[in-house]
Every structure is written in C-alpha cells, then in structure tokens.
PDB file of N, CA and C in Angstrom:
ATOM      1  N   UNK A   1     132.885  47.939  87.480  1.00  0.00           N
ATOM      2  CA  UNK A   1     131.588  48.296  88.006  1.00  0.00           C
ATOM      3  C   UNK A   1     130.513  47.588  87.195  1.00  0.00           C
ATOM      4  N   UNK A   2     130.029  47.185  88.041  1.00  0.00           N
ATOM      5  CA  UNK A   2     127.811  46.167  87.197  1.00  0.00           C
ATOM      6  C   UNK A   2     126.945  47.033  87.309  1.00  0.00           C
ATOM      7  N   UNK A   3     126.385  47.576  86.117  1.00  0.00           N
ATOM      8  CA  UNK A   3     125.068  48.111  85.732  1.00  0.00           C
ATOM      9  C   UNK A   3     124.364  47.162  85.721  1.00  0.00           C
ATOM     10  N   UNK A   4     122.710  47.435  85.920  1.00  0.00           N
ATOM     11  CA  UNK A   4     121.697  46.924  85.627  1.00  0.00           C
ATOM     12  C   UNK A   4     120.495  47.290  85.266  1.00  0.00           C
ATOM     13  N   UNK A   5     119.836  46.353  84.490  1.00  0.00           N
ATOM     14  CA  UNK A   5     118.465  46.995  83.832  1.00  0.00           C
ATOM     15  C   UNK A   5     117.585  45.970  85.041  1.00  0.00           C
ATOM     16  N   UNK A   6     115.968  46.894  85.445  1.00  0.00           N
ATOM     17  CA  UNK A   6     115.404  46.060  86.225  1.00  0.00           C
ATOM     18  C   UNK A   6     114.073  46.753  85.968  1.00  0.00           C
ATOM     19  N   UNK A   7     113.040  45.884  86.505  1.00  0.00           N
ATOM     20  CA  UNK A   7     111.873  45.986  86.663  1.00  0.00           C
ATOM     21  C   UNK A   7     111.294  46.038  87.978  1.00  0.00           C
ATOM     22  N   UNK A   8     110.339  47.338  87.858  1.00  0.00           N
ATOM     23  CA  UNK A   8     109.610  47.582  89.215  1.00  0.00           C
ATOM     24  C   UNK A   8     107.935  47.147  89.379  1.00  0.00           C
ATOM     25  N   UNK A   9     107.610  46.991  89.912  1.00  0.00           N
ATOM     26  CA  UNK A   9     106.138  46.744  89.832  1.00  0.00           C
ATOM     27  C   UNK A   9     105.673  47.991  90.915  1.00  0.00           C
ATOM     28  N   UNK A  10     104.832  48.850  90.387  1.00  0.00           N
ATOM     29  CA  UNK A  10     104.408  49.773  91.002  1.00  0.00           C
ATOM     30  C   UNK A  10     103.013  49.821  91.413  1.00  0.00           C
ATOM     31  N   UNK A  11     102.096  50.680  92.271  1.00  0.00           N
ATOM     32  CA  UNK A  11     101.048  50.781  93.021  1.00  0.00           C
ATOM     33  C   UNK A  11     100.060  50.741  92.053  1.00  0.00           C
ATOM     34  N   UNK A  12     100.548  51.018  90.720  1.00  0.00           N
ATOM     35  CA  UNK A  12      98.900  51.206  89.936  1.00  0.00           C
ATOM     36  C   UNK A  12      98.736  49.784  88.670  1.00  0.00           C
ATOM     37  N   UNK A  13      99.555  49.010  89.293  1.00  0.00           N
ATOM     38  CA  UNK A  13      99.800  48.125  88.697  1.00  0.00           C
ATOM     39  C   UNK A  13     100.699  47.941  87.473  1.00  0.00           C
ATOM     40  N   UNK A  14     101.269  49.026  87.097  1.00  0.00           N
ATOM     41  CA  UNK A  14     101.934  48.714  86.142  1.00  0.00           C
ATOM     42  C   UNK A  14     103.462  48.917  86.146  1.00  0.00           C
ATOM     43  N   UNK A  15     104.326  48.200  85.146  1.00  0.00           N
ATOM     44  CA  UNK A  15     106.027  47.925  85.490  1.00  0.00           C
ATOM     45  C   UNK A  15     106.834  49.101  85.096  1.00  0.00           C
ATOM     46  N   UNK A  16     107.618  49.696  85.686  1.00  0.00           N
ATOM     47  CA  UNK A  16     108.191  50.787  85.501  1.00  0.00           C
ATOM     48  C   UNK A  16     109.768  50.393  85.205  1.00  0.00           C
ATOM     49  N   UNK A  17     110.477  50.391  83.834  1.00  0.00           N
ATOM     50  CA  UNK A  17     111.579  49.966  83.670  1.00  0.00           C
ATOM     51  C   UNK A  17     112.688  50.824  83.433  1.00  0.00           C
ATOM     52  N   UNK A  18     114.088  50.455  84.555  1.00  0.00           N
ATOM     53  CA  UNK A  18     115.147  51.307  84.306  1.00  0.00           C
ATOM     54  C   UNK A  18     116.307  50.616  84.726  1.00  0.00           C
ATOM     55  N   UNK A  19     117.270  51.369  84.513  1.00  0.00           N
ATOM     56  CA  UNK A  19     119.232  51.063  84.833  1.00  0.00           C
ATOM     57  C   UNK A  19     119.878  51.625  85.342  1.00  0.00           C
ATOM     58  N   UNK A  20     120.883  51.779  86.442  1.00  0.00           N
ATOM     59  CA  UNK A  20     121.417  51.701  87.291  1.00  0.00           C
ATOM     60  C   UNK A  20     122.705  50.914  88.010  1.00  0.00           C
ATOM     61  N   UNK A  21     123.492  51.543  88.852  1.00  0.00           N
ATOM     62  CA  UNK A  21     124.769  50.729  88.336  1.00  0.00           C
ATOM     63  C   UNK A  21     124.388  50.276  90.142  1.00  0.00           C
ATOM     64  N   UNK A  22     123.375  50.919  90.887  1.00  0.00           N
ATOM     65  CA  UNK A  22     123.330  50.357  92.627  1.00  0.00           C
ATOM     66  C   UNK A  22     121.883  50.077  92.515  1.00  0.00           C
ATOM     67  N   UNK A  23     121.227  48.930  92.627  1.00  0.00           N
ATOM     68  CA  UNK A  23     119.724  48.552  92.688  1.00  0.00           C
ATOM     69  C   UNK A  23     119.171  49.051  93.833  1.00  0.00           C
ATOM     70  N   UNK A  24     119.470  48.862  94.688  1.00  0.00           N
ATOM     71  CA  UNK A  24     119.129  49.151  95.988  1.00  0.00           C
ATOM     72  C   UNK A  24     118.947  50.731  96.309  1.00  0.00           C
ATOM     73  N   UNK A  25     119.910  51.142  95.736  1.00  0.00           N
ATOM     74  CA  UNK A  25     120.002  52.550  96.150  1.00  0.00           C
ATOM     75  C   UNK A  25     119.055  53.580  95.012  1.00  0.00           C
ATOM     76  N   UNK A  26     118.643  52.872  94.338  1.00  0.00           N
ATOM     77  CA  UNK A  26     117.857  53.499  93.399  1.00  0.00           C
ATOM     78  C   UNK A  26     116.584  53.537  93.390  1.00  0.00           C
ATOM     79  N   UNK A  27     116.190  52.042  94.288  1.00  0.00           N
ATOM     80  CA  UNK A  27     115.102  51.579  94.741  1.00  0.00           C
ATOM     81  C   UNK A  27     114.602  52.856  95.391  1.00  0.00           C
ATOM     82  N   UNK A  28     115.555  52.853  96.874  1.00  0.00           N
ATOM     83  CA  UNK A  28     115.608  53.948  97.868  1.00  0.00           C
ATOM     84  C   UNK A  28     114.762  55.190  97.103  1.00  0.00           C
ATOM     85  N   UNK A  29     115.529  55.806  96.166  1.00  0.00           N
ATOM     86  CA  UNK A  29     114.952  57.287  95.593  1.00  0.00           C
ATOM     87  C   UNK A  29     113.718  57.282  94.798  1.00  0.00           C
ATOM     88  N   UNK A  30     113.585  55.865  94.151  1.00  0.00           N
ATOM     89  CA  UNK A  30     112.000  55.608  93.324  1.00  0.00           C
ATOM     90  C   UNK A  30     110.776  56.010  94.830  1.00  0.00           C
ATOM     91  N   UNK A  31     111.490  55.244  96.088  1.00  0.00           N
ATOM     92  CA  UNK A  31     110.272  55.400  97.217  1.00  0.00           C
ATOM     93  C   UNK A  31     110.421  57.181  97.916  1.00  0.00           C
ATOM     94  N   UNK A  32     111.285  57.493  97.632  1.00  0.00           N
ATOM     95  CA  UNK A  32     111.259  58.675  98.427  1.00  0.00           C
ATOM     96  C   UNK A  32     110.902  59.924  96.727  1.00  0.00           C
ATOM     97  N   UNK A  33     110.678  59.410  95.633  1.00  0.00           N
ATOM     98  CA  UNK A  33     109.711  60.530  94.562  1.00  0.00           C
ATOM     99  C   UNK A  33     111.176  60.883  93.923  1.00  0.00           C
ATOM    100  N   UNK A  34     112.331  60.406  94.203  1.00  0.00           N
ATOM    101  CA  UNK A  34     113.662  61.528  93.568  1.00  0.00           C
ATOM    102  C   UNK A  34     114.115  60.967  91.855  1.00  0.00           C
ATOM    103  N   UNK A  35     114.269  61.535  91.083  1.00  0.00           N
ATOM    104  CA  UNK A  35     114.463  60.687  89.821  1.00  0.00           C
ATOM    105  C   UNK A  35     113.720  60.653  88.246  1.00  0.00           C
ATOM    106  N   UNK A  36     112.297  59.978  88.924  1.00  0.00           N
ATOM    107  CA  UNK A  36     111.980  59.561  87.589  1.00  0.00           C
ATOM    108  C   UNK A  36     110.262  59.783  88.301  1.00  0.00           C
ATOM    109  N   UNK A  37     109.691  60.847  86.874  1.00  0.00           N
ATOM    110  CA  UNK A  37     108.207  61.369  86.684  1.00  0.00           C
ATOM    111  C   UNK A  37     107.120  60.388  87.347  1.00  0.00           C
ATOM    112  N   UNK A  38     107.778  59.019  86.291  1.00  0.00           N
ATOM    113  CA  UNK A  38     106.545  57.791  86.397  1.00  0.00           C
ATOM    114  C   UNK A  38     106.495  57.626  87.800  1.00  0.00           C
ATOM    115  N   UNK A  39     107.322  57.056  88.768  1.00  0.00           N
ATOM    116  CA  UNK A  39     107.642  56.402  89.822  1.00  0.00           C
ATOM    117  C   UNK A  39     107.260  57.827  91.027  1.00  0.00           C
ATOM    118  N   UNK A  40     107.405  59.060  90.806  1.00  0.00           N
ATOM    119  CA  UNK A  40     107.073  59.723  91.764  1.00  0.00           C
ATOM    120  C   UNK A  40     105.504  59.803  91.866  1.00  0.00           C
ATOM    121  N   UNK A  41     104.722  59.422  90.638  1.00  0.00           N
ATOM    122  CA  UNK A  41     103.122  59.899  90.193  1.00  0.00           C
ATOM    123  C   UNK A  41     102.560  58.085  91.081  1.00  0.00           C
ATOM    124  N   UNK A  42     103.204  57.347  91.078  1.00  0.00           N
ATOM    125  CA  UNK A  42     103.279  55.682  91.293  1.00  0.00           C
ATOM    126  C   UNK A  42     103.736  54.873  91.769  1.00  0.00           C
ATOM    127  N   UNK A  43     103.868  54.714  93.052  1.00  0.00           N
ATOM    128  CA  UNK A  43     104.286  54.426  93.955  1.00  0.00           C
ATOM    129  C   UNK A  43     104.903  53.044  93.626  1.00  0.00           C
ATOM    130  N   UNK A  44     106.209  52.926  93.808  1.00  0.00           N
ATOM    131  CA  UNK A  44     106.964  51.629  93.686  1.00  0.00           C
ATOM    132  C   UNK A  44     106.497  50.693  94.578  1.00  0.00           C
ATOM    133  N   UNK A  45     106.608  49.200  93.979  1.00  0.00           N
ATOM    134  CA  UNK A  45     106.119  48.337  95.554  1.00  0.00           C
ATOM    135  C   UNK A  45     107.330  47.339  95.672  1.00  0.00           C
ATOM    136  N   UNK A  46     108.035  47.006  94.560  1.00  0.00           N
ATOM    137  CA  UNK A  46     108.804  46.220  94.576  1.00  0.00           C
ATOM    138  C   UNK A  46     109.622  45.798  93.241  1.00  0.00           C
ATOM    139  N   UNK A  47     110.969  45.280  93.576  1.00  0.00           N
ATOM    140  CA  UNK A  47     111.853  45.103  92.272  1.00  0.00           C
ATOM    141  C   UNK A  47     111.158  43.704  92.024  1.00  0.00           C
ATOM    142  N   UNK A  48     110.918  43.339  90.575  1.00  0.00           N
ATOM    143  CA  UNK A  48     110.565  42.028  90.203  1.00  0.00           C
ATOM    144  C   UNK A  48     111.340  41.718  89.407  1.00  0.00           C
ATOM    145  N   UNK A  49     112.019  42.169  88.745  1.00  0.00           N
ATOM    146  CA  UNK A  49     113.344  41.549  88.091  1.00  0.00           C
ATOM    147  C   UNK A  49     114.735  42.527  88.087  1.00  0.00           C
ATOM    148  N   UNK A  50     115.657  41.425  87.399  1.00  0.00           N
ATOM    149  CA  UNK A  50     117.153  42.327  87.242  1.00  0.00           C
ATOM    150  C   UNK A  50     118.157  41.898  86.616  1.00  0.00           C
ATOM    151  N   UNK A  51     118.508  42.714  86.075  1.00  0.00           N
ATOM    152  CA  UNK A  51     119.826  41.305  84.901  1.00  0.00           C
ATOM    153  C   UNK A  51     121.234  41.999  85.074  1.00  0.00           C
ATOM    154  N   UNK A  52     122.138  41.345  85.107  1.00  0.00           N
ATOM    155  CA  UNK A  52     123.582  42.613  85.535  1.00  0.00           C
ATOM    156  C   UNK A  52     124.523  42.409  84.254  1.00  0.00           C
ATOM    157  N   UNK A  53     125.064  43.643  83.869  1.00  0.00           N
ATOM    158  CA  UNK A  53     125.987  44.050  82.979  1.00  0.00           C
ATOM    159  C   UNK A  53     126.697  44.282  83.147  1.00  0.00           C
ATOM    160  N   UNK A  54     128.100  44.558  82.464  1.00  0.00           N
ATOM    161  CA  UNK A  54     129.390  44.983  82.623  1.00  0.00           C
ATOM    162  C   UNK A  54     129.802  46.252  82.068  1.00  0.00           C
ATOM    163  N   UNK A  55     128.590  47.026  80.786  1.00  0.00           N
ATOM    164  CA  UNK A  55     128.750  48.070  80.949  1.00  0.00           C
ATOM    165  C   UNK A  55     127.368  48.969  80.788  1.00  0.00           C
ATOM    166  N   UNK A  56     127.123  50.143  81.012  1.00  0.00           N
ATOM    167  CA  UNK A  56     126.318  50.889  81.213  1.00  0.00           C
ATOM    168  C   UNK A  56     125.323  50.771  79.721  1.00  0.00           C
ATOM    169  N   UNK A  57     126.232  50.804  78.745  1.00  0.00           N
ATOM    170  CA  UNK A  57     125.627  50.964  77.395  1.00  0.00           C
ATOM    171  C   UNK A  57     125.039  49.210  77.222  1.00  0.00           C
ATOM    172  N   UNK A  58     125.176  48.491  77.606  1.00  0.00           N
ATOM    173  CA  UNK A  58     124.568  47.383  77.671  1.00  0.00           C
ATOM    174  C   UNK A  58     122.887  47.379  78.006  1.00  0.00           C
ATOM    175  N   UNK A  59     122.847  47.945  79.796  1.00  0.00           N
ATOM    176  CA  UNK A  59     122.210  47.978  80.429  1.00  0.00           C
ATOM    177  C   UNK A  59     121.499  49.072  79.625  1.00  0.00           C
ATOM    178  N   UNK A  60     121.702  49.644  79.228  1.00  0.00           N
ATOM    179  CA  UNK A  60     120.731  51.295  78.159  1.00  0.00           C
ATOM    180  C   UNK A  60     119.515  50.112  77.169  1.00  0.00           C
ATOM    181  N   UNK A  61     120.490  49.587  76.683  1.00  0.00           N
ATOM    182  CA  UNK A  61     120.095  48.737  75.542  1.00  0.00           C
ATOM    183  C   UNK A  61     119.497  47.878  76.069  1.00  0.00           C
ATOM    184  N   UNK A  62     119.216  47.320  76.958  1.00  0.00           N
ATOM    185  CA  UNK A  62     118.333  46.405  77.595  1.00  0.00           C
ATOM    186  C   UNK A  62     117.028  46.946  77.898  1.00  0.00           C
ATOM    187  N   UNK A  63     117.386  48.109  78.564  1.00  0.00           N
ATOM    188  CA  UNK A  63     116.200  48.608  79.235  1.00  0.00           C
ATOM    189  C   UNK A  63     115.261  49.074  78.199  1.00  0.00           C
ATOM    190  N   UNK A  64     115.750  49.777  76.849  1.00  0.00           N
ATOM    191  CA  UNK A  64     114.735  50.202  75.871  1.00  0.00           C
ATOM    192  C   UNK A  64     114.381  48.927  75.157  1.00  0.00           C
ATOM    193  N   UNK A  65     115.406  47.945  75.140  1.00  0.00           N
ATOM    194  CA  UNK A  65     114.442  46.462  74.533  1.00  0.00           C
ATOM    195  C   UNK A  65     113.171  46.316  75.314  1.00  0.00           C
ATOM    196  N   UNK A  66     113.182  46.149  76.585  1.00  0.00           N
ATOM    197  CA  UNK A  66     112.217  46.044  77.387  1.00  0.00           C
ATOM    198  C   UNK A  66     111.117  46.857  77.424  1.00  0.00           C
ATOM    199  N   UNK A  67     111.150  48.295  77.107  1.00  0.00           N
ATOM    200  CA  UNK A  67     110.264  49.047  77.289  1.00  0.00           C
ATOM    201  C   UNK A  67     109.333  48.712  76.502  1.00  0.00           C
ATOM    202  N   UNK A  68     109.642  48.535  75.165  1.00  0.00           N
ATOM    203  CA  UNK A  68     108.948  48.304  73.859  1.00  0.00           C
ATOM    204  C   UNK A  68     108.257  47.218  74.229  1.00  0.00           C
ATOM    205  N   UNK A  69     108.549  45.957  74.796  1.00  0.00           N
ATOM    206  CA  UNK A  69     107.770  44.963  74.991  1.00  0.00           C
ATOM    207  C   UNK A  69     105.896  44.889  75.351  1.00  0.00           C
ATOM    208  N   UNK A  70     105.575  44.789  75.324  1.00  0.00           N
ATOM    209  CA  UNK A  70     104.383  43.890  75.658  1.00  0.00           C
ATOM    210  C   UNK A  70     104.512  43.914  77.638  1.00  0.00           C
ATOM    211  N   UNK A  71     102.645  43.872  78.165  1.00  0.00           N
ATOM    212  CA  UNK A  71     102.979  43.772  79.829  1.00  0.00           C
ATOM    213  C   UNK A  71     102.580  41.873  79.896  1.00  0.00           C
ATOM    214  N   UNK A  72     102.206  41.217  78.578  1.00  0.00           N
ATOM    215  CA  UNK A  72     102.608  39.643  79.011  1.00  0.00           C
ATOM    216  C   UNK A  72     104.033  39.316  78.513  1.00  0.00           C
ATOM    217  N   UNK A  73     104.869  40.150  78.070  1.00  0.00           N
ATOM    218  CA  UNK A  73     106.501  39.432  77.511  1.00  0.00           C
ATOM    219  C   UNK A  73     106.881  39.731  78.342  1.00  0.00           C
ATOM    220  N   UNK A  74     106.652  41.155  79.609  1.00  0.00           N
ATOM    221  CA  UNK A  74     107.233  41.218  80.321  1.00  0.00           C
ATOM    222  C   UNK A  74     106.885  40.683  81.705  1.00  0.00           C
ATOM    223  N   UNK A  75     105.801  40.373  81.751  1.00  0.00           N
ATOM    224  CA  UNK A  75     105.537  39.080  83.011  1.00  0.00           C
ATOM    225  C   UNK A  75     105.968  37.739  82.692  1.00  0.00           C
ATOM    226  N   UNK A  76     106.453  37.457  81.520  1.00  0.00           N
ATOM    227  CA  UNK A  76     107.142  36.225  80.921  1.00  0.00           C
ATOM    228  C   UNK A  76     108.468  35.937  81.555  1.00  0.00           C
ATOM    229  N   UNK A  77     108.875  37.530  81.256  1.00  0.00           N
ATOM    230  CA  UNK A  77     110.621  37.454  81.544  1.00  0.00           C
ATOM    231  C   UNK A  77     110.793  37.399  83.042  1.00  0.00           C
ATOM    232  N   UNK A  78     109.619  38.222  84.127  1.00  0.00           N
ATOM    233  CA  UNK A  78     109.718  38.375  85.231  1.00  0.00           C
ATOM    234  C   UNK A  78     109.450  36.891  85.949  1.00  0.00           C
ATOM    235  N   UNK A  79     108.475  35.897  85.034  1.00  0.00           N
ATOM    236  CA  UNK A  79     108.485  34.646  85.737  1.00  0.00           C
ATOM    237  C   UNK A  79     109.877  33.700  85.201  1.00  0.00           C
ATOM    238  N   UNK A  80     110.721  34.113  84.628  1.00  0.00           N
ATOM    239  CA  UNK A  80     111.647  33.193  84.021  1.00  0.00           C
ATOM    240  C   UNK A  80     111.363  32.294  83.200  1.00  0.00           C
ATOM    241  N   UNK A  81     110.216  32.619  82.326  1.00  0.00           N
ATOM    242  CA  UNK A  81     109.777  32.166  80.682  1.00  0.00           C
ATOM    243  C   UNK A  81     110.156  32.687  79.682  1.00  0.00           C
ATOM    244  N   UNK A  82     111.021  34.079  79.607  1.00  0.00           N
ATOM    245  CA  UNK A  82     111.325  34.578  78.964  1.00  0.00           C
ATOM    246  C   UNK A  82     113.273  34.679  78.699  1.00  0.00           C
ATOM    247  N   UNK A  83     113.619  34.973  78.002  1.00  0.00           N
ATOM    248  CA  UNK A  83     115.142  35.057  77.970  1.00  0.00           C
ATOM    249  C   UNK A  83     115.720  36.424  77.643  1.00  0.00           C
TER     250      UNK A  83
END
C-alpha cells in the first residue's frame, strides 16, 4: 500500500498539509467538512502537490517537515523548485 503527504490550497488562501494512503478520497471528505478542523473552517479548492511513500511513517514525517516550513518553501516545492 502508498501513503502520501500532500498539499491543499484552500479558500482563504492558505495551504493545508496532510497524509493519507487514498488522495482522492480524502480530497472527497476535506470538501464535504469530515476530518480535519482547518479544512472544515476553509474550504479546500484544490490538491497542489503530492509525493508517494511506501510507508505511512514516512509520509507522517514528511508532512510535519512540511508544516514547519515557510508559505514561500512551500510554493517552492509546489512549483518544483524545491526538493
């Protein structure tokens, strides 16, 4: 099974980051409020990035690297300037 860490770009402009082992289907529950505080208060508009793993604890560890970041490191990584 592929986990992944990804980035959302939401209604109030700002990136809402998480992991998940089905993108799509997670997407689904960010738009219908089920899940997560931020994303029900902030309307998702779209996935802007995604990186796939092989295990869950990978994808954990990604996603809190990311959080910590900066919103230009993480428009870096989302344009593929970043690694």
């Amino acid at each position: 099974m592929s986990y992944f860490t990804y980035i959302l770009l939401c209604s109030n402009n700002h990136y809402y980051v998480g992991h998940t082992n089905n993108i799509e289907k997670r997407f689904k529950y960010h738009l219908q409020k089920i899940g997560a505080k931020f994303t029900s208060q902030n309307r998702p508009l779209r996935i802007t990035w995604s990186q796939e793993f092989n295990t869950e604890i990978e994808a954990i560890k990604r996603e809190k690297q990311i959080k910590g970041w900066t919103r230009i490191k993480k428009e870096r990584l989302i344009k593929g300037l970043w690694k």
